[in-house]
PDB file of N, CA and C in Angstrom:
ATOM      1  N   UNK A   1     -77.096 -28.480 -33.279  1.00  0.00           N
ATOM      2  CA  UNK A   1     -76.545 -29.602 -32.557  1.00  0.00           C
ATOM      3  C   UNK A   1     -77.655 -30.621 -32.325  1.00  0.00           C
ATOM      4  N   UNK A   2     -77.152 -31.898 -32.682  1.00  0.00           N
ATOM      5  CA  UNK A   2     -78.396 -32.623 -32.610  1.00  0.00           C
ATOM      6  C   UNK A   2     -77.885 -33.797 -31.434  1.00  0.00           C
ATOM      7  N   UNK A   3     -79.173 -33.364 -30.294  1.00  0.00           N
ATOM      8  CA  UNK A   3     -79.017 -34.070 -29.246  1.00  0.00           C
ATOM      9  C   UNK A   3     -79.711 -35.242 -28.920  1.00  0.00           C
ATOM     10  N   UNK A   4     -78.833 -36.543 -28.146  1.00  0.00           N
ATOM     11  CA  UNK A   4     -79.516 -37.633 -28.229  1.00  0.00           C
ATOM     12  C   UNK A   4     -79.877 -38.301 -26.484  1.00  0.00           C
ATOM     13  N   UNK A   5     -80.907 -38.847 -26.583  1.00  0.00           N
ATOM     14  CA  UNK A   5     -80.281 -39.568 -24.814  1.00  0.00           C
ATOM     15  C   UNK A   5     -80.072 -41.055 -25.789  1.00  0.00           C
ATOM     16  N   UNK A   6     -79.379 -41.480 -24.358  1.00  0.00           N
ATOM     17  CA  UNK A   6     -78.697 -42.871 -24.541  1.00  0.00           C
ATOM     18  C   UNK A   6     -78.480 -43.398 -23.070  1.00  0.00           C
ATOM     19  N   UNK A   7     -79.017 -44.818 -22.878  1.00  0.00           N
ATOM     20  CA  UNK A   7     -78.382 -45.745 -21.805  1.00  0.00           C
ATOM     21  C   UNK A   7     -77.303 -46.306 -21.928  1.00  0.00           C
ATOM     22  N   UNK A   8     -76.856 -46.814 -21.049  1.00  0.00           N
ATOM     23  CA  UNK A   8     -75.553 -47.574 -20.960  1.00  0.00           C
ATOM     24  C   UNK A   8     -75.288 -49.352 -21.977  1.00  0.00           C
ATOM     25  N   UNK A   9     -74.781 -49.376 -22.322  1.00  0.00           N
ATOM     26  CA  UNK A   9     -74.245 -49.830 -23.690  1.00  0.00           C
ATOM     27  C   UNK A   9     -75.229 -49.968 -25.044  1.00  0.00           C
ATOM     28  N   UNK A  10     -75.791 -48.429 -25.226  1.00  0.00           N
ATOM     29  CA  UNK A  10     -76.838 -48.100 -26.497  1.00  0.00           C
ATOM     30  C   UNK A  10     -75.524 -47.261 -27.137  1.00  0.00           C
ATOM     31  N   UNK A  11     -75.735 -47.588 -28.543  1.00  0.00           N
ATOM     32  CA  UNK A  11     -74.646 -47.084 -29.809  1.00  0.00           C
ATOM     33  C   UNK A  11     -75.311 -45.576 -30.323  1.00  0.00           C
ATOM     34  N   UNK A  12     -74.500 -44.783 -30.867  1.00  0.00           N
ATOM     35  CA  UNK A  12     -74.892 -43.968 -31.750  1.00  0.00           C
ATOM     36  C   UNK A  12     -73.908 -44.182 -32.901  1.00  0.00           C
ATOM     37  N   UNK A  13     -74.693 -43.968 -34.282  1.00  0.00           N
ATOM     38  CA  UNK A  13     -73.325 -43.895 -35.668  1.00  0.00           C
ATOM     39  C   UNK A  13     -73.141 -42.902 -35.796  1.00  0.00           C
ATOM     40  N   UNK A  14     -72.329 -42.435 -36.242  1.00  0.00           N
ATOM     41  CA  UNK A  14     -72.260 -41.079 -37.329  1.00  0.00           C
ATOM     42  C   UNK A  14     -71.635 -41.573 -38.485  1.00  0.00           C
ATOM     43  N   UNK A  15     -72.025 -41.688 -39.665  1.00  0.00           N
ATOM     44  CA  UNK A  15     -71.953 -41.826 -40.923  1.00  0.00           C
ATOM     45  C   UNK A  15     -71.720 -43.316 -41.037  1.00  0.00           C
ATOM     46  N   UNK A  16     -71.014 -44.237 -41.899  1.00  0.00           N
ATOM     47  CA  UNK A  16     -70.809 -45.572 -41.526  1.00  0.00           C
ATOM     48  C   UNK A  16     -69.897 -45.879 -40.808  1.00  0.00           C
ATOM     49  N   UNK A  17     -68.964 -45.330 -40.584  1.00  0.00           N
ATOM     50  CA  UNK A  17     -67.593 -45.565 -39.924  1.00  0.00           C
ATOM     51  C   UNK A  17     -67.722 -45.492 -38.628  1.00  0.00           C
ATOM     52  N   UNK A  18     -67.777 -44.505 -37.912  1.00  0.00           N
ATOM     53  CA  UNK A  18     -68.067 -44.119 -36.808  1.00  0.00           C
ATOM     54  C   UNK A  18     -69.134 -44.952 -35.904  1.00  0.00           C
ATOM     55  N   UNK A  19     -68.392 -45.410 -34.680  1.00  0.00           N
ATOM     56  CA  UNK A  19     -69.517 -45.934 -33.246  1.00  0.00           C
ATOM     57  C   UNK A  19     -69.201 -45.117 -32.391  1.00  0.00           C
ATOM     58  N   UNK A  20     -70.113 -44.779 -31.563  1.00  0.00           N
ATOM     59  CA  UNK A  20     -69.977 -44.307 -29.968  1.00  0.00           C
ATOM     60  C   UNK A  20     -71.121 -44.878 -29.109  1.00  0.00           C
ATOM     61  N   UNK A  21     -70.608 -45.849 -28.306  1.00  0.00           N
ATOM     62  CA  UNK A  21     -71.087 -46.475 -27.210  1.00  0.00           C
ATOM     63  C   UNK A  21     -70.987 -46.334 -26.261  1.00  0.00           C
ATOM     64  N   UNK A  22     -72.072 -46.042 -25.158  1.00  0.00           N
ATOM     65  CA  UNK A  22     -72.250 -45.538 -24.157  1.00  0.00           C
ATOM     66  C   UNK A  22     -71.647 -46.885 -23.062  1.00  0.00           C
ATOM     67  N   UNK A  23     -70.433 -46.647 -22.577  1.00  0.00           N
ATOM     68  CA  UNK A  23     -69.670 -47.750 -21.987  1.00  0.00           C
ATOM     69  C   UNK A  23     -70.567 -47.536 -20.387  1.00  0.00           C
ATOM     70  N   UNK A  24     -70.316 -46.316 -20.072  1.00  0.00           N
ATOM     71  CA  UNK A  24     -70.333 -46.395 -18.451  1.00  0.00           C
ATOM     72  C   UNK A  24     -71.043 -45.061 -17.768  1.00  0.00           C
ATOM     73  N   UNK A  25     -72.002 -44.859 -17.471  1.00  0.00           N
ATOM     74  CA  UNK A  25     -72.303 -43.810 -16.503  1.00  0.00           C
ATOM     75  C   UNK A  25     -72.535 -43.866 -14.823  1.00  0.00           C
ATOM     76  N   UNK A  26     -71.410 -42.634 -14.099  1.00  0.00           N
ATOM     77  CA  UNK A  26     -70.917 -42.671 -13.096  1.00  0.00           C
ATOM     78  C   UNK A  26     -71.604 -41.416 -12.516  1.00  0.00           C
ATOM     79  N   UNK A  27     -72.625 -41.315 -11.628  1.00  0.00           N
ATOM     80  CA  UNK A  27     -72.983 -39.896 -11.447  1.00  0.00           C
ATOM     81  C   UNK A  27     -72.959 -38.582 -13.052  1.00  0.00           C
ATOM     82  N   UNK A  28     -72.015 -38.140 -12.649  1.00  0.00           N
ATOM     83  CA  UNK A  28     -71.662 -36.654 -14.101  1.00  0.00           C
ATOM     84  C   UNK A  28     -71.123 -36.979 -14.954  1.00  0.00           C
ATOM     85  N   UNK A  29     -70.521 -38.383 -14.871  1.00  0.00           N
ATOM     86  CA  UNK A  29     -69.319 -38.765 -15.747  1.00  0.00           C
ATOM     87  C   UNK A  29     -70.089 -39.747 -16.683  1.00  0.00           C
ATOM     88  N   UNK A  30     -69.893 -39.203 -18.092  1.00  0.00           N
ATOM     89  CA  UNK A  30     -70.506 -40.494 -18.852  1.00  0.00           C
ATOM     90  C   UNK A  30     -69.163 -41.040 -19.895  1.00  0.00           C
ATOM     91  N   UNK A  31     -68.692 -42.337 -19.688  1.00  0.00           N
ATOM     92  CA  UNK A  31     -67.600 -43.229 -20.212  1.00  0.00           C
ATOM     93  C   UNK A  31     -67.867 -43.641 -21.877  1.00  0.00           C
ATOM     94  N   UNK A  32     -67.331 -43.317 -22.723  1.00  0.00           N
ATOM     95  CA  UNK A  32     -67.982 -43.386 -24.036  1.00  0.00           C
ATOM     96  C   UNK A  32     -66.496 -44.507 -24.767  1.00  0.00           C
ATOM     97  N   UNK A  33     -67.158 -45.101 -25.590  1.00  0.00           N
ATOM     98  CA  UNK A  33     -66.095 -45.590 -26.542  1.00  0.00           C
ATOM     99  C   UNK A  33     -66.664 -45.716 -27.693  1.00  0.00           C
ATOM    100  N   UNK A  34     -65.244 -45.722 -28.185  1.00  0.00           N
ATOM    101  CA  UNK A  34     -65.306 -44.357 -29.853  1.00  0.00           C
ATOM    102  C   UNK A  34     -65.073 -46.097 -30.732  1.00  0.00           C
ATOM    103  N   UNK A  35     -65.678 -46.349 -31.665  1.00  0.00           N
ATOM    104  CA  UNK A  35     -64.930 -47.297 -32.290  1.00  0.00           C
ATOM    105  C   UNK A  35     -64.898 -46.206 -34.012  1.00  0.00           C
ATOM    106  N   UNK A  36     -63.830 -46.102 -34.703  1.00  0.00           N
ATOM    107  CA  UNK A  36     -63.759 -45.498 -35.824  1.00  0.00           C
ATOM    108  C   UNK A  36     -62.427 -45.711 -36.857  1.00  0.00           C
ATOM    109  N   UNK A  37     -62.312 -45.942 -38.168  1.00  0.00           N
ATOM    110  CA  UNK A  37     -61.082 -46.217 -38.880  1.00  0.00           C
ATOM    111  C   UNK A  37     -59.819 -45.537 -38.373  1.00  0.00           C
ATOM    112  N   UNK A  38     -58.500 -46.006 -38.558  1.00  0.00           N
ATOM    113  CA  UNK A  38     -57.533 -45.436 -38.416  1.00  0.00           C
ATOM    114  C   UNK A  38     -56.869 -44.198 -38.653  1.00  0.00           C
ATOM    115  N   UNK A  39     -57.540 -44.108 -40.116  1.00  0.00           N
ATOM    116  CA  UNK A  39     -57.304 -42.510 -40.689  1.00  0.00           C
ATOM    117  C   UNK A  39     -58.243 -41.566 -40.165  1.00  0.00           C
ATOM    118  N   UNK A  40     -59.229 -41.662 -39.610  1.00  0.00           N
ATOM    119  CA  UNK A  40     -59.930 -40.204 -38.663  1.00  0.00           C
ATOM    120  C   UNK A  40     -59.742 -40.260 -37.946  1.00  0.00           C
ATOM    121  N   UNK A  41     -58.979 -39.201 -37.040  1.00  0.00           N
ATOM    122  CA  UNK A  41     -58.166 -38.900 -35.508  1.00  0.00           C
ATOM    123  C   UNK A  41     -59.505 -38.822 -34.529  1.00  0.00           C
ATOM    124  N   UNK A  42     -59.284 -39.082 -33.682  1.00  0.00           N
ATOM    125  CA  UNK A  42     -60.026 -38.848 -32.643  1.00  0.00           C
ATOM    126  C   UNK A  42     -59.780 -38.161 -31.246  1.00  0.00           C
ATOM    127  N   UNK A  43     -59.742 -37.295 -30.887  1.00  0.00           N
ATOM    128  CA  UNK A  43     -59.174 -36.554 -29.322  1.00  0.00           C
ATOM    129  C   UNK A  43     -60.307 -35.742 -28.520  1.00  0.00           C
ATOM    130  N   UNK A  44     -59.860 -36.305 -27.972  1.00  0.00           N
ATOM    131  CA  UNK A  44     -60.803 -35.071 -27.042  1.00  0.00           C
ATOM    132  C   UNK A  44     -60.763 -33.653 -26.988  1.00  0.00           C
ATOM    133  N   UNK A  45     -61.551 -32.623 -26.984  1.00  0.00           N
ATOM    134  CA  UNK A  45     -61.685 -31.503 -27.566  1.00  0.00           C
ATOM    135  C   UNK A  45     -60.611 -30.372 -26.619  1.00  0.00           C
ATOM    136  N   UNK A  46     -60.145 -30.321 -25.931  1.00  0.00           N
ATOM    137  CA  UNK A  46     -59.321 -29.837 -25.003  1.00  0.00           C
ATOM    138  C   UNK A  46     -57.899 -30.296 -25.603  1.00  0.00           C
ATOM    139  N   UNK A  47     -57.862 -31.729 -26.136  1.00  0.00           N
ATOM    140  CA  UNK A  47     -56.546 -31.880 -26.475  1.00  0.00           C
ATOM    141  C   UNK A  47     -56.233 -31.642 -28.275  1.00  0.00           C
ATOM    142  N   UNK A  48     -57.302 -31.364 -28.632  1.00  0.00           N
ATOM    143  CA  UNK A  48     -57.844 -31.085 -29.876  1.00  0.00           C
ATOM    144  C   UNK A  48     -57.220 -29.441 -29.964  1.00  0.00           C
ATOM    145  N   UNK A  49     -58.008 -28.957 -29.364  1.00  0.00           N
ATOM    146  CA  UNK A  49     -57.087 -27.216 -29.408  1.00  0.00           C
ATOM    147  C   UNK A  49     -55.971 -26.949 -29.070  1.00  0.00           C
ATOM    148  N   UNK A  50     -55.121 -27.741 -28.105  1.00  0.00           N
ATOM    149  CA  UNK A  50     -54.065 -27.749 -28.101  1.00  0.00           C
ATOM    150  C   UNK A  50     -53.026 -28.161 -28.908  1.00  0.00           C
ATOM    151  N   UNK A  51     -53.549 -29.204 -29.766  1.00  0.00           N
ATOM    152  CA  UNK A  51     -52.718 -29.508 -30.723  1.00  0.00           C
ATOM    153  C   UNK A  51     -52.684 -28.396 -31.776  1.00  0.00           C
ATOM    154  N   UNK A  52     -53.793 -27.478 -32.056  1.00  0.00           N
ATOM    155  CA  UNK A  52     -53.962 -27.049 -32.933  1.00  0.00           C
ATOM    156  C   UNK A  52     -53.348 -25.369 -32.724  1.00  0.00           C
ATOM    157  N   UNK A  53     -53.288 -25.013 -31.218  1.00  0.00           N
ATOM    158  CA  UNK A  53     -52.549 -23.832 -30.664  1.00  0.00           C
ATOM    159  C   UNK A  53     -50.943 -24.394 -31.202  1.00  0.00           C
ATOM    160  N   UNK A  54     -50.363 -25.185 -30.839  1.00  0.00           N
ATOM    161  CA  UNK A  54     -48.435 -26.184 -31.053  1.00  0.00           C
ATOM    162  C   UNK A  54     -48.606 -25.896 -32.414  1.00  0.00           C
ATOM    163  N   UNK A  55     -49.863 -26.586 -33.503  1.00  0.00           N
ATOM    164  CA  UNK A  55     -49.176 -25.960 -34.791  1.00  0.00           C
ATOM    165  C   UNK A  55     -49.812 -24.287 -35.420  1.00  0.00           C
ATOM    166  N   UNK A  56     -50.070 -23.843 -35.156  1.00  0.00           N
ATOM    167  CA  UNK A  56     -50.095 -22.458 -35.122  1.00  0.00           C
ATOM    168  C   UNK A  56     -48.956 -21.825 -34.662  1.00  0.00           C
ATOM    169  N   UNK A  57     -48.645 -21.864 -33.783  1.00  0.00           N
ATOM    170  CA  UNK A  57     -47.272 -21.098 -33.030  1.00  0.00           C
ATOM    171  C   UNK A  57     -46.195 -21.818 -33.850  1.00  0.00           C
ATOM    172  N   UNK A  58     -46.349 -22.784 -34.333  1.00  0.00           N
ATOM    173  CA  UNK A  58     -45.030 -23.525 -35.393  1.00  0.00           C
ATOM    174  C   UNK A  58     -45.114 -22.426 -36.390  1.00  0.00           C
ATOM    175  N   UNK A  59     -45.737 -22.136 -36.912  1.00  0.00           N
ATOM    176  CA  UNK A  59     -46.362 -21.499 -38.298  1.00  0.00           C
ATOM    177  C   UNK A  59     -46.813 -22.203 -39.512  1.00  0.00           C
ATOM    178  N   UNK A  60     -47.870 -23.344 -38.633  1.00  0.00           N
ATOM    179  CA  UNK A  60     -48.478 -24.215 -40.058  1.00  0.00           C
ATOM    180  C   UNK A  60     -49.973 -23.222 -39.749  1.00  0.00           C
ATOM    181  N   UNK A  61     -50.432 -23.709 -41.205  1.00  0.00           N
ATOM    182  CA  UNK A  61     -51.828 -23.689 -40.741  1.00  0.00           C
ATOM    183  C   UNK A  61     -52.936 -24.455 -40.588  1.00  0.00           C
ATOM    184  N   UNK A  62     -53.911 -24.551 -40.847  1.00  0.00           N
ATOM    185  CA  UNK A  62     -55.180 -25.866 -40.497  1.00  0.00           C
ATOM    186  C   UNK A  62     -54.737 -26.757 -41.190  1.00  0.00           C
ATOM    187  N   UNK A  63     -53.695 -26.600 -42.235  1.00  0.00           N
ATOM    188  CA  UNK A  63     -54.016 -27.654 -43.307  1.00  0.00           C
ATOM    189  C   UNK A  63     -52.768 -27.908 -43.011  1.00  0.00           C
ATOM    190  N   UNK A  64     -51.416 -27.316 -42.345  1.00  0.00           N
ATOM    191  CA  UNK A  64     -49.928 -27.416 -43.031  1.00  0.00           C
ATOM    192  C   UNK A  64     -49.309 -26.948 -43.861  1.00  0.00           C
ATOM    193  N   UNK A  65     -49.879 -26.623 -44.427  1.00  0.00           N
ATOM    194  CA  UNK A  65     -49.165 -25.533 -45.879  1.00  0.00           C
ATOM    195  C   UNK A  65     -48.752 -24.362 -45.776  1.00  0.00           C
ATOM    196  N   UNK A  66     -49.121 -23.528 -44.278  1.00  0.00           N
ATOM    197  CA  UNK A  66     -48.439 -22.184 -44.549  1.00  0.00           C
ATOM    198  C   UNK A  66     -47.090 -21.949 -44.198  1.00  0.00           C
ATOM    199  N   UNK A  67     -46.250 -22.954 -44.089  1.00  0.00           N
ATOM    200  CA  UNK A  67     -44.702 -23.435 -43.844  1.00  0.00           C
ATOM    201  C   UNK A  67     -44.461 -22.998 -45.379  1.00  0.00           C
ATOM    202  N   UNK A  68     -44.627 -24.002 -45.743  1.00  0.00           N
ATOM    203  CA  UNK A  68     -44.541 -24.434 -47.340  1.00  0.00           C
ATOM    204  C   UNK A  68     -44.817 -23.176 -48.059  1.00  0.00           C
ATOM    205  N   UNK A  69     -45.629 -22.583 -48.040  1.00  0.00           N
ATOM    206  CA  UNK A  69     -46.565 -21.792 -48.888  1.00  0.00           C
ATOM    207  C   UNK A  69     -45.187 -20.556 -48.465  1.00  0.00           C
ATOM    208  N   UNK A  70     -44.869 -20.170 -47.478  1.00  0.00           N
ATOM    209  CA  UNK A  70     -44.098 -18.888 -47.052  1.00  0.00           C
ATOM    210  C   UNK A  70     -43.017 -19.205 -47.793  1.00  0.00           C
ATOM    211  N   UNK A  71     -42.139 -20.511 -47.300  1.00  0.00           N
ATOM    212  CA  UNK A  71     -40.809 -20.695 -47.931  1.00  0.00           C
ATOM    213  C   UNK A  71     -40.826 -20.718 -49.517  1.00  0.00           C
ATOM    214  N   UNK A  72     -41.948 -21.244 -50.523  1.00  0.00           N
ATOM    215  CA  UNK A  72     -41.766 -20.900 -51.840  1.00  0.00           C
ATOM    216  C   UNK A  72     -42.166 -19.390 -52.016  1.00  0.00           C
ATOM    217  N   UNK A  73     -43.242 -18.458 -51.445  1.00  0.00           N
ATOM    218  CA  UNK A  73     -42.749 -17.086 -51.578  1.00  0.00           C
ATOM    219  C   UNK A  73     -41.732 -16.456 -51.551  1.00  0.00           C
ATOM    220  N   UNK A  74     -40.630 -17.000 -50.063  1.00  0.00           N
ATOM    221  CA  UNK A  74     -39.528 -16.279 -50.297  1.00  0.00           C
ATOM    222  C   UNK A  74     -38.096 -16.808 -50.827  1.00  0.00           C
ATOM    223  N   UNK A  75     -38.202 -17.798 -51.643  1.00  0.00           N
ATOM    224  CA  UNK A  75     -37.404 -18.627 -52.819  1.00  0.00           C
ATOM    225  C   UNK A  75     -37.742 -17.868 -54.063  1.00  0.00           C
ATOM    226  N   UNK A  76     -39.214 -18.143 -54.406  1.00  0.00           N
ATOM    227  CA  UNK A  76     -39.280 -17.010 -55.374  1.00  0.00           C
ATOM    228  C   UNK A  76     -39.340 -15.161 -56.128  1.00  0.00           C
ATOM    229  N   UNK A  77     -39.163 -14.942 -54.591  1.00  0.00           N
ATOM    230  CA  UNK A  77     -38.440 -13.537 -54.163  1.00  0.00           C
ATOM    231  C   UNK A  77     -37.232 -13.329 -54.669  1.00  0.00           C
ATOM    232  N   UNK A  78     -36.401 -14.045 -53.922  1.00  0.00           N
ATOM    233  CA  UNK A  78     -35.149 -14.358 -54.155  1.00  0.00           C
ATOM    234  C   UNK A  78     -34.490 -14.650 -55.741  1.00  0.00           C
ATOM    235  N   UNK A  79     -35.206 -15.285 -56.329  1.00  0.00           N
ATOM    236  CA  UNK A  79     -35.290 -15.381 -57.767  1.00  0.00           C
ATOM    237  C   UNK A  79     -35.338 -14.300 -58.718  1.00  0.00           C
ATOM    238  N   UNK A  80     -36.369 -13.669 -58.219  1.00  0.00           N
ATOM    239  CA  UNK A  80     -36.805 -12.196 -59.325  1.00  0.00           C
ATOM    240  C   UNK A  80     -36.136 -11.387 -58.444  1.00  0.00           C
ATOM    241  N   UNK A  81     -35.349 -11.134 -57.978  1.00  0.00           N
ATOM    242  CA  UNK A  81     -34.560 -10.123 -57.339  1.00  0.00           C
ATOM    243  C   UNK A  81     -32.996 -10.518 -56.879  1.00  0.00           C
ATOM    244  N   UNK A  82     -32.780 -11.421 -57.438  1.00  0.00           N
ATOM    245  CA  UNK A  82     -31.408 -12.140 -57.370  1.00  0.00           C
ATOM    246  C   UNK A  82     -30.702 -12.074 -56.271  1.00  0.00           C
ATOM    247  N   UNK A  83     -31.401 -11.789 -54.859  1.00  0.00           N
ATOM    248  CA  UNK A  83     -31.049 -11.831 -53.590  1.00  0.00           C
ATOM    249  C   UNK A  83     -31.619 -13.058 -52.892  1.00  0.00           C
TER     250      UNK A  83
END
């Protein structure tokens, strides 16, 4: 983990896309804003696992495909066994 200090409105990048600017520090609380393209999600890590517990219990997997992936196993079950 690579750790940085930062004052209040000092940037960090991560790769080109990615800003995080140090908006606001309040005592413990440090206020960050994310600037980053539309197509990379961004959440906070608490709401991050939760999304990811909702599709698990759906029966996707990291990617979505293990919906998919089950229902053509048991289509093609069904096929070679004419049930």
């Amino acid at each position: 983990m690579l750790v940085l200090s930062r004052q209040r409105d000092q940037t960090i990048m991560i790769g080109d896309d990615v800003e995080i600017t140090i908006v606001d520090i309040r005592g413990e609380k440090v206020r960050l804003g994310i600037t980053a393209p539309a197509h990379i999600p961004v959440h906070r890590k608490e709401i991050y696992d939760s999304m990811r517990r909702e599709k698990q219990a759906a029966g996707q997997g990291e990617d979505g495909h293990m919906v998919e992936s089950l229902a053509n196993r048991k289509k093609d079950h069904k096929s070679e066994t004419g049930h």
